[in-house]
Protein backbone atom coordinates (compact mmCIF):
# COMPACT_ATOMS: atom_id res chain seq x y z
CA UNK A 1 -107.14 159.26 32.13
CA UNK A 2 -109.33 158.30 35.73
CA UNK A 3 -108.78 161.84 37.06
CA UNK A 4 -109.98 163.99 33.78
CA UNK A 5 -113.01 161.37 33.17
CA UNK A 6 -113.71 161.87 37.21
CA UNK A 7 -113.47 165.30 36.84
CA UNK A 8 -115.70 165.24 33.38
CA UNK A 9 -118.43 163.31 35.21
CA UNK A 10 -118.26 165.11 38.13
CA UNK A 11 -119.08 168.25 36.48
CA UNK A 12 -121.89 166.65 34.95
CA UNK A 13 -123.12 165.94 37.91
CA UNK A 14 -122.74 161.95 37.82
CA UNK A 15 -121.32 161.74 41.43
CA UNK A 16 -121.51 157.91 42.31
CA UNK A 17 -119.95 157.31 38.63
CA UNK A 18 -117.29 159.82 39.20
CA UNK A 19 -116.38 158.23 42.98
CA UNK A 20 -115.85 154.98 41.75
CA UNK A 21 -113.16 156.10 39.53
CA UNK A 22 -112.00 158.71 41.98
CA UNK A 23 -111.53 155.40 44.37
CA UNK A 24 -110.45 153.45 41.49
CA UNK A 25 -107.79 156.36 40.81
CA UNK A 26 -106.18 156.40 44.33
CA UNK A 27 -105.93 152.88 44.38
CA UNK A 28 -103.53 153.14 41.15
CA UNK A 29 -101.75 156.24 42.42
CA UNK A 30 -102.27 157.59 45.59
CA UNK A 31 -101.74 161.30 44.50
CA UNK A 32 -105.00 161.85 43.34
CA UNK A 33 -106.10 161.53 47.01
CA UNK A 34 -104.71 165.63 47.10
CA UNK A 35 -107.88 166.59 45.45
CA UNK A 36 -109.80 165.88 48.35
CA UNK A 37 -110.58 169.03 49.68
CA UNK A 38 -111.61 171.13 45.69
CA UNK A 39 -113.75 168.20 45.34
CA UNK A 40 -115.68 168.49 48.29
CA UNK A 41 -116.28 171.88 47.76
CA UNK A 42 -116.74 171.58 44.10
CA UNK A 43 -120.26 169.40 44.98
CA UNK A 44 -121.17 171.66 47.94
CA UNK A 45 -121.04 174.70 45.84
CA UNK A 46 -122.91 172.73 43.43
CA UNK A 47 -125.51 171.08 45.24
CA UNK A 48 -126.32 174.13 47.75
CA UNK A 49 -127.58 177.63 47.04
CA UNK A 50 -126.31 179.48 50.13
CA UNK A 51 -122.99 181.21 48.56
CA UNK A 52 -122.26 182.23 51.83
CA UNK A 53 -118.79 181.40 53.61
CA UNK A 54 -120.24 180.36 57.07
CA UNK A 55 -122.37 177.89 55.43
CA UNK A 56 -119.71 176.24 54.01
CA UNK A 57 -117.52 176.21 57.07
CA UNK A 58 -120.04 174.26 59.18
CA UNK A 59 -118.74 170.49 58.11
CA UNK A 60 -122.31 169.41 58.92
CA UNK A 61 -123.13 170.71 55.88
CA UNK A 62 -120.64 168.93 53.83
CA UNK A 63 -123.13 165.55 54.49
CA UNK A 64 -124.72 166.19 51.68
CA UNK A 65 -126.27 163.05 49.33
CA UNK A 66 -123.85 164.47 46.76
CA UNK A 67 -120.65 164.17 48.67
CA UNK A 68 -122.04 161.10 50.77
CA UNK A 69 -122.31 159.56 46.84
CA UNK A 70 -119.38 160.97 45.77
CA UNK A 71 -116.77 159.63 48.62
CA UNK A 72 -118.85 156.77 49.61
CA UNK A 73 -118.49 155.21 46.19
CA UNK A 74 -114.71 156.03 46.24
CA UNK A 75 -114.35 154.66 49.38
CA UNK A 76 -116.09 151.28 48.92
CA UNK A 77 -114.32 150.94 45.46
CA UNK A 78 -110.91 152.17 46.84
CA UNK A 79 -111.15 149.41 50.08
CA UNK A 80 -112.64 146.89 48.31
CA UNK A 81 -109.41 146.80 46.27
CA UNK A 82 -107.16 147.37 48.79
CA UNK A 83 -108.53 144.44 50.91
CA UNK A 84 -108.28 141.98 48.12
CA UNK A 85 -104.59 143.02 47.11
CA UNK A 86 -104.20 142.47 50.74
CA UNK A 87 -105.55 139.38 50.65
CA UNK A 88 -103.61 137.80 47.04
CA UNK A 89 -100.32 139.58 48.42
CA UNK A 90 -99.82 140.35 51.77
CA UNK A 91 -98.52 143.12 53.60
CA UNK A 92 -96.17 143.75 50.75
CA UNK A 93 -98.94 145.01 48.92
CA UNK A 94 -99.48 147.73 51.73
CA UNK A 95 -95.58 148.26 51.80
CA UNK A 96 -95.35 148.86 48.23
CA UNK A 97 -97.90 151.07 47.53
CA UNK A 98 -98.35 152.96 50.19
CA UNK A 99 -95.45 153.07 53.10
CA UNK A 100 -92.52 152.48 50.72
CA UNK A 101 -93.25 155.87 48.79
CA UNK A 102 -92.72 157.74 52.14
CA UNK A 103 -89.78 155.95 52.90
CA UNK A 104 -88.19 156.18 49.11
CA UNK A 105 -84.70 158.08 48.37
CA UNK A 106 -83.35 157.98 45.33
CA UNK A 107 -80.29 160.40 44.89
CA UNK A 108 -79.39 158.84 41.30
CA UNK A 109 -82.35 159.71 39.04
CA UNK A 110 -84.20 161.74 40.04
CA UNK A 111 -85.53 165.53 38.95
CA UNK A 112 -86.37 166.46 42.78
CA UNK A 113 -85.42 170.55 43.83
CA UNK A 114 -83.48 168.76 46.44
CA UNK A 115 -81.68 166.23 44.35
CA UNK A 116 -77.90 167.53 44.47
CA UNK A 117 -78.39 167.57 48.33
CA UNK A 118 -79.40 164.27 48.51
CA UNK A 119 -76.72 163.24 45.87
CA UNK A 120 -73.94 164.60 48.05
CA UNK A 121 -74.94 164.09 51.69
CA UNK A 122 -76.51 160.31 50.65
CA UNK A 123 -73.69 158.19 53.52
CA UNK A 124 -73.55 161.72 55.75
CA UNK A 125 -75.37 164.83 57.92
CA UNK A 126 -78.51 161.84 58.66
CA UNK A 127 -79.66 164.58 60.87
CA UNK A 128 -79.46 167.25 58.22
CA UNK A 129 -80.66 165.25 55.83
CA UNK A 130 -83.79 164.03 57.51
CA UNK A 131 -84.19 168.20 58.61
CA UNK A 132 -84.35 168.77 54.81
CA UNK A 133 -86.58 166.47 54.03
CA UNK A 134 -89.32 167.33 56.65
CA UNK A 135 -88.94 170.89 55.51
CA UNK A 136 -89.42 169.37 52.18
CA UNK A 137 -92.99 167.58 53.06
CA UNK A 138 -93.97 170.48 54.95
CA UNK A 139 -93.80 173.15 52.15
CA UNK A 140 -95.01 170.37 49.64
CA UNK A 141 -98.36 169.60 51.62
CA UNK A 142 -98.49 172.84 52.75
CA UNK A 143 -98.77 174.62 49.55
CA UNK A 144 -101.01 171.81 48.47
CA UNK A 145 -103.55 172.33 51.32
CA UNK A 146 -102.89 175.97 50.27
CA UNK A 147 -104.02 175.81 46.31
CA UNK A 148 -106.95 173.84 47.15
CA UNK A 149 -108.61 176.28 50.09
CA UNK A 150 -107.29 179.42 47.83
CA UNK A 151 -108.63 177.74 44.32
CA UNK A 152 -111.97 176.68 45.89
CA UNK A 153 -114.11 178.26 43.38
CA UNK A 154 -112.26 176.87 40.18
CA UNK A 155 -112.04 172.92 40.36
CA UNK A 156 -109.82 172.67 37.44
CA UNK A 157 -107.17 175.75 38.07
CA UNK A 158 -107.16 174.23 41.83
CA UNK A 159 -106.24 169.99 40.30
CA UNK A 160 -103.90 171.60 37.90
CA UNK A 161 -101.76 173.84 40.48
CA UNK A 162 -101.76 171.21 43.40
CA UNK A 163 -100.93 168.05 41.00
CA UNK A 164 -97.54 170.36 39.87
CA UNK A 165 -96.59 171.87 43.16
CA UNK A 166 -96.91 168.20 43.92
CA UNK A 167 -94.72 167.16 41.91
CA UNK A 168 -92.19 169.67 42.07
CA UNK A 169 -91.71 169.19 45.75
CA UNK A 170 -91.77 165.43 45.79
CA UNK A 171 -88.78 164.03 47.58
CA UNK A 172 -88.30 161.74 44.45
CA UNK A 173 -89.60 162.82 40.98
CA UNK A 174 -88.67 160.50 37.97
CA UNK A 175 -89.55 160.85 34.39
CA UNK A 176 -92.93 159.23 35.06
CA UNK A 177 -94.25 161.79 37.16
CA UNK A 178 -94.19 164.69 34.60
CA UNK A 179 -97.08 162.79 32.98
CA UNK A 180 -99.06 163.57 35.94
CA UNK A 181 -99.68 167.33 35.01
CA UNK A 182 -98.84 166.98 31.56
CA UNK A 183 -102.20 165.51 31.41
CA UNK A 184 -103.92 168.19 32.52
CA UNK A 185 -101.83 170.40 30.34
CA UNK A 186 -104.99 170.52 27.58
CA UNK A 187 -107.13 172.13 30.41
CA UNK A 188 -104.74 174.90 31.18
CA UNK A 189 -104.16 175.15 27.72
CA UNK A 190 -108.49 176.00 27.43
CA UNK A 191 -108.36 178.32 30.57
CA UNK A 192 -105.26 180.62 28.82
CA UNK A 193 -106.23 180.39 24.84
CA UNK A 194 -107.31 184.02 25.58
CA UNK A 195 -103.48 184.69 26.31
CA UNK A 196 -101.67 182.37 24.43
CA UNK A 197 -100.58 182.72 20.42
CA UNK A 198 -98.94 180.43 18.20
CA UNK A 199 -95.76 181.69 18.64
CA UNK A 200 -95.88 181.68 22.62
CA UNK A 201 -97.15 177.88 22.43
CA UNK A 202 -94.15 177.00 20.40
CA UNK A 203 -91.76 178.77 22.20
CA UNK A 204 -92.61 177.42 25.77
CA UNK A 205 -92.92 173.81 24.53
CA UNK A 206 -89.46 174.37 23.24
CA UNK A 207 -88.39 175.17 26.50
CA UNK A 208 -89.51 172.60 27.75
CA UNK A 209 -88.38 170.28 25.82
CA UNK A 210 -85.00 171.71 25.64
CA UNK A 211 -84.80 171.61 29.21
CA UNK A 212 -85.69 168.24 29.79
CA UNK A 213 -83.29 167.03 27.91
CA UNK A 214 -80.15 168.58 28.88
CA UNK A 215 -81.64 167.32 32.59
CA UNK A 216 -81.24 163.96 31.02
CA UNK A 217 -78.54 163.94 28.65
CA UNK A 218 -76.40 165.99 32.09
């Protein structure tokens, strides 16, 4: 609900409104902090008439008072919380939500690509294992970083592809973390109307459906 009513304000152009609940966001969940880079040049391409790729490259020009709004609201609102969480709990608060998800295997349940390898070789191979999974956060922030320099023009195609490439290639996924594209299912859902029919709706919600639960009843 924080990222689509950032992204809704910040296409309205209410920038400080839409950093606090960026920072606000990212404090909750730390994925949202992926959508750095399309937001950045979401407000640049908004706030400056030059179209042309040089002037975008120069990161002097990314000090706009849009983006300076923009990330210095989500910043203050983002630290603010983190240093009194800090303060009521400790370093476990910095443990648990930030270093722990880095550190997190879970070879029971879990939806992950690389779940069966991590199911077998749990007690065994350490240095395979750790191989895999470095390969694993390479190709996932890689392909991130990817979508959002290749999507630059389209905010909303760019959040939608990184959030479930994300996902997909997250060491651990749970049930939970479908949610975090399925929101943004009714904005892909806008962008393809053109291509989509009744009967094509039903039939890939079936398979989706279908397959998620023979993942869970397997």
């Amino acid at each position: 609900m924080l990222v689509l009513l950032c992204l809704y304000l910040l296409i309205h152009r209410y920038y400080t409104l839409a950093g606090l609940l960026f920072g606000l966001s990212v404090h909750l969940k730390i994925y949202p902090i992926i959508y750095g880079f399309p937001l950045i040049v979401f407000i640049f391409r908004k706030t400056n008439r030059s179209n042309r790729i040089a002037t975008f490259l120069n990161p002097a020009n990314w000090l706009s008072k849009s983006i300076l709004l923009f990330f210095g609201s989500s910043a203050i609102v983002f630290f603010a919380l983190l240093w009194s969480f800090h303060q009521l709990y400790g370093f476990d608060f910095i443990y648990e939500s930030y270093i722990y998800h880095s550190l997190r295997v879970d070879h029971r349940h879990n939806f992950s690509f690389n779940y069966l390898f991590e199911y077998f070789h749990y007690d065994t191979l350490p240095d395979q294992k750790y191989l895999v999974r470095k390969l694993g956060f390479v190709a996932q922030w890689g392909l991130v970083i990817f979508v959002g320099t290749r999507y630059y023009y389209d905010l909303l195609s760019a959040v939608v592809i990184q959030t479930y490439i994300f996902v997909v290639f997250n060491r651990v996924v749970t049930a939970q973390y479908f949610l975090w594209y399925m929101i943004l299912m009714p904005v892909v859902a806008v962008k393809c109307k053109p291509l989509l029919t009744w009967t094509k709706t039903i039939m890939i919600l079936s398979i989706f459906f279908l397959a998620e639960m023979s993942v869970n009843l397997a």
